[in-house]
C-alpha atoms as a PDB file:
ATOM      1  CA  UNK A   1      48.659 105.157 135.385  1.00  0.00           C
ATOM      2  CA  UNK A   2      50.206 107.938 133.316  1.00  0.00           C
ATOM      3  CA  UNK A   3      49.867 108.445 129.371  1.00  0.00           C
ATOM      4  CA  UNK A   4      53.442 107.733 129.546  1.00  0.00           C
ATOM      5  CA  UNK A   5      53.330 104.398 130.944  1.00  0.00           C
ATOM      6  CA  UNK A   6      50.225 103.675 128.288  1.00  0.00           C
ATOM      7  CA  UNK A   7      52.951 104.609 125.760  1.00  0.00           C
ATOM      8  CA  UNK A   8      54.935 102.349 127.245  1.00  0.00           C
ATOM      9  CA  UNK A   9      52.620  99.271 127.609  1.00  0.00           C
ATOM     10  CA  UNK A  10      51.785  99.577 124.045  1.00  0.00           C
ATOM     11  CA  UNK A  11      55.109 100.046 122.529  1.00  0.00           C
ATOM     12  CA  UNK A  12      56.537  96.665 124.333  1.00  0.00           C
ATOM     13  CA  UNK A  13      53.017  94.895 123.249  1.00  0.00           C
ATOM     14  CA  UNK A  14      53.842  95.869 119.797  1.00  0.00           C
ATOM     15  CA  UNK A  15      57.832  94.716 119.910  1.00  0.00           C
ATOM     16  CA  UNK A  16      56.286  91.728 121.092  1.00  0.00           C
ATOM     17  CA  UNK A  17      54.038  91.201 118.038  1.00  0.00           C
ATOM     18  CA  UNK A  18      50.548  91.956 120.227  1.00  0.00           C
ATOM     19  CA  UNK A  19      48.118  94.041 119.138  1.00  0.00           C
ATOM     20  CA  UNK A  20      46.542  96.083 121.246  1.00  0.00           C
ATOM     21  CA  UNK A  21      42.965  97.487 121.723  1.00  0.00           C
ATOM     22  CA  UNK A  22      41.993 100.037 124.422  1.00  0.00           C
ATOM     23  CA  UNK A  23      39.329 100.024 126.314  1.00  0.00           C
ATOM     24  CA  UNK A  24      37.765 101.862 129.385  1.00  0.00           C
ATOM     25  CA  UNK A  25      38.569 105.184 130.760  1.00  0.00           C
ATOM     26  CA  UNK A  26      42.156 105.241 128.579  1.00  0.00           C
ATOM     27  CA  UNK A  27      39.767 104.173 126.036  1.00  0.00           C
ATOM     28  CA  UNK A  28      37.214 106.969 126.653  1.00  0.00           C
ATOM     29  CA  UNK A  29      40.033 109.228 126.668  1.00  0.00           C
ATOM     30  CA  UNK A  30      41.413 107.909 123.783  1.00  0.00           C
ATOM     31  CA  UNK A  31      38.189 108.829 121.490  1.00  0.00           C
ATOM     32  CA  UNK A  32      38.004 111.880 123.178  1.00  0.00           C
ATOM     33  CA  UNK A  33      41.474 113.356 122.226  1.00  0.00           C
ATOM     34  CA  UNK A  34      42.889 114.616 125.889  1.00  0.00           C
ATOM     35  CA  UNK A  35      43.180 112.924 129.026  1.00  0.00           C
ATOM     36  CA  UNK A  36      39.596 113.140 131.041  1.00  0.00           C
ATOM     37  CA  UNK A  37      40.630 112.232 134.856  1.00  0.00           C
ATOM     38  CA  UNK A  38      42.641 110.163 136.555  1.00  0.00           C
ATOM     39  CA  UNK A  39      43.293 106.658 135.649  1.00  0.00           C
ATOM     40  CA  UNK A  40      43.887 103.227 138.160  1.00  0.00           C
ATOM     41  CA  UNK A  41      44.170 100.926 135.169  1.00  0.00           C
ATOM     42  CA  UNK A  42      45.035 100.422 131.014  1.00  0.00           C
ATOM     43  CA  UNK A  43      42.022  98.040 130.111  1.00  0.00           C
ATOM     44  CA  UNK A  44      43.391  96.428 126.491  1.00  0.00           C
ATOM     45  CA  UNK A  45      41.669  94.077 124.307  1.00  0.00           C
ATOM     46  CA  UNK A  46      44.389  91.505 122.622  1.00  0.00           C
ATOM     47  CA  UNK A  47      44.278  88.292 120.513  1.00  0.00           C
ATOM     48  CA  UNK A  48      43.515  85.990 122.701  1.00  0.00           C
ATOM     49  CA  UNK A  49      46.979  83.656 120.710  1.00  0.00           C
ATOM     50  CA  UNK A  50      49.013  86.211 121.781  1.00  0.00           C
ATOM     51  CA  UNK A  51      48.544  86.673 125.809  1.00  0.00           C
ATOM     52  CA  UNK A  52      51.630  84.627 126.530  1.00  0.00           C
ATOM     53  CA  UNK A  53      53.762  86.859 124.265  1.00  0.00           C
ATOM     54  CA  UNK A  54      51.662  89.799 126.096  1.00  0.00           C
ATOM     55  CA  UNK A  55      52.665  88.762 129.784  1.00  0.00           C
ATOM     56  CA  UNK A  56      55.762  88.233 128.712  1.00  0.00           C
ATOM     57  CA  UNK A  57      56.352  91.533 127.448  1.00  0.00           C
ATOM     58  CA  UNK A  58      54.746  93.013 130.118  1.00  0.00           C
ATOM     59  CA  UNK A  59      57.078  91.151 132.925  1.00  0.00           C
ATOM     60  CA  UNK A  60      60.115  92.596 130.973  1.00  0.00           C
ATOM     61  CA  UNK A  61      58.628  95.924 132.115  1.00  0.00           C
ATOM     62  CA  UNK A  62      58.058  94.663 135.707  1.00  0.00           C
ATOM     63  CA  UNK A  63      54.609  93.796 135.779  1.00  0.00           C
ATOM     64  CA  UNK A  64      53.381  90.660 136.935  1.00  0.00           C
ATOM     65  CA  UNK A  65      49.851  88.265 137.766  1.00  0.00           C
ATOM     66  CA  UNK A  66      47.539  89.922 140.264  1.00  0.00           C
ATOM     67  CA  UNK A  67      44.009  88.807 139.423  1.00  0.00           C
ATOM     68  CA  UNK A  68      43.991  85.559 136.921  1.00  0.00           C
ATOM     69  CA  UNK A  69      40.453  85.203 135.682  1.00  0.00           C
ATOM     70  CA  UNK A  70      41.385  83.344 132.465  1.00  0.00           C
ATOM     71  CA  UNK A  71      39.760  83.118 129.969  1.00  0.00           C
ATOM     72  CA  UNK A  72      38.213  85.724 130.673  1.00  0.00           C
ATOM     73  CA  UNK A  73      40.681  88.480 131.720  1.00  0.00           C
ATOM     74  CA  UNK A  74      44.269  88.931 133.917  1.00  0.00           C
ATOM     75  CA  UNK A  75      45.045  91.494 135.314  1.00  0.00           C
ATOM     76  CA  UNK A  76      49.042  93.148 135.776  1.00  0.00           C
ATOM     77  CA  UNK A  77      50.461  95.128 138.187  1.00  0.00           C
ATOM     78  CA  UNK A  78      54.136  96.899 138.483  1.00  0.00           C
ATOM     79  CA  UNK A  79      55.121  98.910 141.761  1.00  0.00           C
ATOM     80  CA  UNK A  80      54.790 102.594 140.914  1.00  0.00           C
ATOM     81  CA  UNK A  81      53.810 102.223 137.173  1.00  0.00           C
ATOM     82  CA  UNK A  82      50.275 101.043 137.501  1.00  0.00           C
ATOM     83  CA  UNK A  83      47.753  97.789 136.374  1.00  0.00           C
ATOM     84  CA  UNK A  84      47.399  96.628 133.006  1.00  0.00           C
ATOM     85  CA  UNK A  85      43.936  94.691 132.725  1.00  0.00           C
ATOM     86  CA  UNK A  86      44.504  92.104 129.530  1.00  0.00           C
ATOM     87  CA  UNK A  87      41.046  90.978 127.822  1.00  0.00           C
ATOM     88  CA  UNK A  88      41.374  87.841 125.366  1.00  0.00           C
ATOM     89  CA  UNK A  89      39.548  87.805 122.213  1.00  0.00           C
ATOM     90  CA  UNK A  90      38.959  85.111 120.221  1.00  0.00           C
ATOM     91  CA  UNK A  91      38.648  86.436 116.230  1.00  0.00           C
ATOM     92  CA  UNK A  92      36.065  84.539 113.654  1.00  0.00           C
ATOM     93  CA  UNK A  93      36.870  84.236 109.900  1.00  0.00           C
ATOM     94  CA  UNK A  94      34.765  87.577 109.884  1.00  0.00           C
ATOM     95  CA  UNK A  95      36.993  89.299 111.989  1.00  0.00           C
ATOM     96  CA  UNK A  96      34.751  89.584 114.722  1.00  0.00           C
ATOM     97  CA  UNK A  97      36.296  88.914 118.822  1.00  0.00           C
ATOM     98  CA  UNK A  98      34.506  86.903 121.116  1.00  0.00           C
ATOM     99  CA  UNK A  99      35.483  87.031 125.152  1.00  0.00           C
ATOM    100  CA  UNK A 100      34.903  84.349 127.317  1.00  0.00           C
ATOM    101  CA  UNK A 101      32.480  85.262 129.849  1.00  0.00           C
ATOM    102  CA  UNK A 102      33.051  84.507 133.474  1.00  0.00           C
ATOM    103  CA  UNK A 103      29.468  82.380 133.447  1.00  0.00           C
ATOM    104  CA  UNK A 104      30.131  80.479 130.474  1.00  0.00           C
ATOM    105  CA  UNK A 105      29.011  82.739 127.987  1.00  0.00           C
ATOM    106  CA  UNK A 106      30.705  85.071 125.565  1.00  0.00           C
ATOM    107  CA  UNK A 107      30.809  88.821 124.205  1.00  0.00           C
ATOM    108  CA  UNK A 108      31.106  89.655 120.543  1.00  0.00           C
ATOM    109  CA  UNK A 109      33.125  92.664 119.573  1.00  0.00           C
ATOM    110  CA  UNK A 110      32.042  93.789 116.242  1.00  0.00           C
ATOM    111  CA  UNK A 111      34.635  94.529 113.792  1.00  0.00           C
ATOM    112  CA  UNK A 112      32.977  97.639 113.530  1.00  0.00           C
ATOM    113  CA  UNK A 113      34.058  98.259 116.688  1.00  0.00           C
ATOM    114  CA  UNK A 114      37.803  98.363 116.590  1.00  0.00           C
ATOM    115  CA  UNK A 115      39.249 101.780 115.902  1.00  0.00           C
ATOM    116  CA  UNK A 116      41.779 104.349 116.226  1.00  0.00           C
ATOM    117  CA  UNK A 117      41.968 107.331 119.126  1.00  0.00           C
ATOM    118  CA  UNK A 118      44.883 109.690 120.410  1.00  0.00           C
ATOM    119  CA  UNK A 119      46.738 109.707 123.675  1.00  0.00           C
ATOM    120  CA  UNK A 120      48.885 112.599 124.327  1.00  0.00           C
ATOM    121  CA  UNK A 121      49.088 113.088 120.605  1.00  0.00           C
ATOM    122  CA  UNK A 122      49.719 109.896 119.806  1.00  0.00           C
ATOM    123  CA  UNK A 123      47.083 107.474 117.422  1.00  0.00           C
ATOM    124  CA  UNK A 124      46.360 104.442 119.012  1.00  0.00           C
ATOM    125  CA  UNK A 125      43.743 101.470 118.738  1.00  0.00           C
ATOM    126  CA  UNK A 126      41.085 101.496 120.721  1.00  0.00           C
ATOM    127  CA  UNK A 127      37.229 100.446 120.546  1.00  0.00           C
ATOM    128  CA  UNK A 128      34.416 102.937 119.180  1.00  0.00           C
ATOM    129  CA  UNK A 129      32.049 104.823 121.365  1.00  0.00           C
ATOM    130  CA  UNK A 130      29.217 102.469 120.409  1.00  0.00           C
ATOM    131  CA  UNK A 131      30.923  99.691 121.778  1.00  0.00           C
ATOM    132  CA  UNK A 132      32.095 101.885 125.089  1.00  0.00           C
ATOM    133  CA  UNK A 133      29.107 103.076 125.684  1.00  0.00           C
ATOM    134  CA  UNK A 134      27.415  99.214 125.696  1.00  0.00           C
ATOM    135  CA  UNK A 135      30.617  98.415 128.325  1.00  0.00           C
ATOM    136  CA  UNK A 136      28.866 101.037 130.361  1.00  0.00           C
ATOM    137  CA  UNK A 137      25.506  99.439 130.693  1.00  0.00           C
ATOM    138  CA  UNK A 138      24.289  97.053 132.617  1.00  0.00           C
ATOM    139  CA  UNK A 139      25.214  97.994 136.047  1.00  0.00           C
ATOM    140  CA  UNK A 140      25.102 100.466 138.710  1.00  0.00           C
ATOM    141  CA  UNK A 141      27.380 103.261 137.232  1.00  0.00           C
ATOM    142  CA  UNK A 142      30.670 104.494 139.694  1.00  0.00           C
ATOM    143  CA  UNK A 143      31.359 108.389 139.487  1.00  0.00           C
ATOM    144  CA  UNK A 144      34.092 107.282 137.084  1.00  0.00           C
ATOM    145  CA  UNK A 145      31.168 105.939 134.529  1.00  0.00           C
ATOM    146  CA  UNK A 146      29.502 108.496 134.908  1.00  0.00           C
ATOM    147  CA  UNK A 147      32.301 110.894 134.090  1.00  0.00           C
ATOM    148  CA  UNK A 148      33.129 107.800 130.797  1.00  0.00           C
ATOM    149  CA  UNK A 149      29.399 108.192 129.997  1.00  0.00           C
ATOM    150  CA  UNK A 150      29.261 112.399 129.909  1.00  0.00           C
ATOM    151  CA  UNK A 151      32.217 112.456 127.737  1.00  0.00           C
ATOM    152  CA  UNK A 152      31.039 109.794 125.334  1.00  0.00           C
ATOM    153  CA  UNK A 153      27.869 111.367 125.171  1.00  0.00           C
ATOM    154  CA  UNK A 154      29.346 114.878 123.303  1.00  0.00           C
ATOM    155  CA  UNK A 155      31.026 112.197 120.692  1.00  0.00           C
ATOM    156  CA  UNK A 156      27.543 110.984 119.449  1.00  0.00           C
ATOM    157  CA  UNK A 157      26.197 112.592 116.796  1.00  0.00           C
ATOM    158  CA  UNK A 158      23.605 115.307 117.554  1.00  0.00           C
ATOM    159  CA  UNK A 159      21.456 113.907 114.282  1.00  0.00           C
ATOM    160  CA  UNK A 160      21.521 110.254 116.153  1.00  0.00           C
ATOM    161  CA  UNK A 161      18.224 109.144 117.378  1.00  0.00           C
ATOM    162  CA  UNK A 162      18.208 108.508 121.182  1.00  0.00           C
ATOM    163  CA  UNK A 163      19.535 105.111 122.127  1.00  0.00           C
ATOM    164  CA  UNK A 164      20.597 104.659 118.489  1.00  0.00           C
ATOM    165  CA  UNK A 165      24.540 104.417 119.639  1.00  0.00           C
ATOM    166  CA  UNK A 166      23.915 101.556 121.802  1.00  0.00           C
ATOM    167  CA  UNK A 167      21.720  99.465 119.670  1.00  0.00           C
ATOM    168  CA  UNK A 168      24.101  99.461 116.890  1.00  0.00           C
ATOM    169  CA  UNK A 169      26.252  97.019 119.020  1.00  0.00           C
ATOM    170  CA  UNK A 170      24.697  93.786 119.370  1.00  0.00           C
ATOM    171  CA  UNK A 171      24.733  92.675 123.026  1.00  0.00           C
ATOM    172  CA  UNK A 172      26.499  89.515 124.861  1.00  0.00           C
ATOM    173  CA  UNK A 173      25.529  86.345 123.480  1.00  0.00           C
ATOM    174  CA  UNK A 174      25.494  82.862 124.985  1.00  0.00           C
END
């Protein structure tokens, strides 16, 4: 997937009345400014009320149901153009989300944690390196990661106390 496809995704989410937060290696690259490496699939956070209006904008751009995990995620995919990998959110009265977990549980994203980024000088939403950086942990870490986790890394404050980042994110709760 292309920066110019990610421009596209996001424009038709917004036409459609979705907003739109990214996540993963877009979302890395986002915070970072420039486009890292190579990228499979656009990871976005949405209100979880508007993933109807979300699939439906996204099959106007030829994009349709590959993996169907819901509540918990679904994942798009158009010919040529790439995957879009849709995360519901639930949003409390204090504007914290809340994703379904595929065991039952759930995952808070702190409002803290919703920000903005660039994509081939363009602002877009996204989530904070805090939050990123807690995505990242927790498992056995791909190349990829690893490559997310070096260039998050050189965003974190040189004053911040080791392991600081990621405790300022609360983890999953049940």
């Amino acid at each position: 997937m292309n920066a110019d496809e990610v421009h596209a995704v996001l424009d038709a989410l917004a036409v459609a009345g979705c907003e739109a937060w990214i996540s993963g290696g877009w979302g890395v690259d986002a915070l970072v400014g420039r486009q890292t490496r190579p990228h499979r699939d656009l990871d976005l956070a949405i209100a979880a009320e508007h993933e109807s209006a979300a699939l439906q904008a996204l099959s106007r751009l030829g994009y349709v149901v590959e993996t169907d995990w819901r509540p918990v995620r679904v994942e798009v995919v158009a010919d040529g153009r790439g995957r879009v990998d849709l995360h519901p959110l639930r949003f409390d009265q204090a504007g914290h989300g809340h994703q379904a977990g595929l065991d039952g549980s759930s995952f808070r994203w702190p409002k803290e944690c919703f920000t903005t980024g660039t994509i081939a000088g363009r602002p877009v939403t996204c989530i904070s390196v805090d939050q990123q950086l807690l995505f990242h942990s927790g498992y056995e870490p791909r190349d990829v990661d690893r490559a997310d986790l070096a260039s998050l890394r050189k965003l974190v404050p040189a004053s911040a106390p080791a392991g600081d980042i990621v405790r300022q994110c609360p983890p999953p709760s049940s």
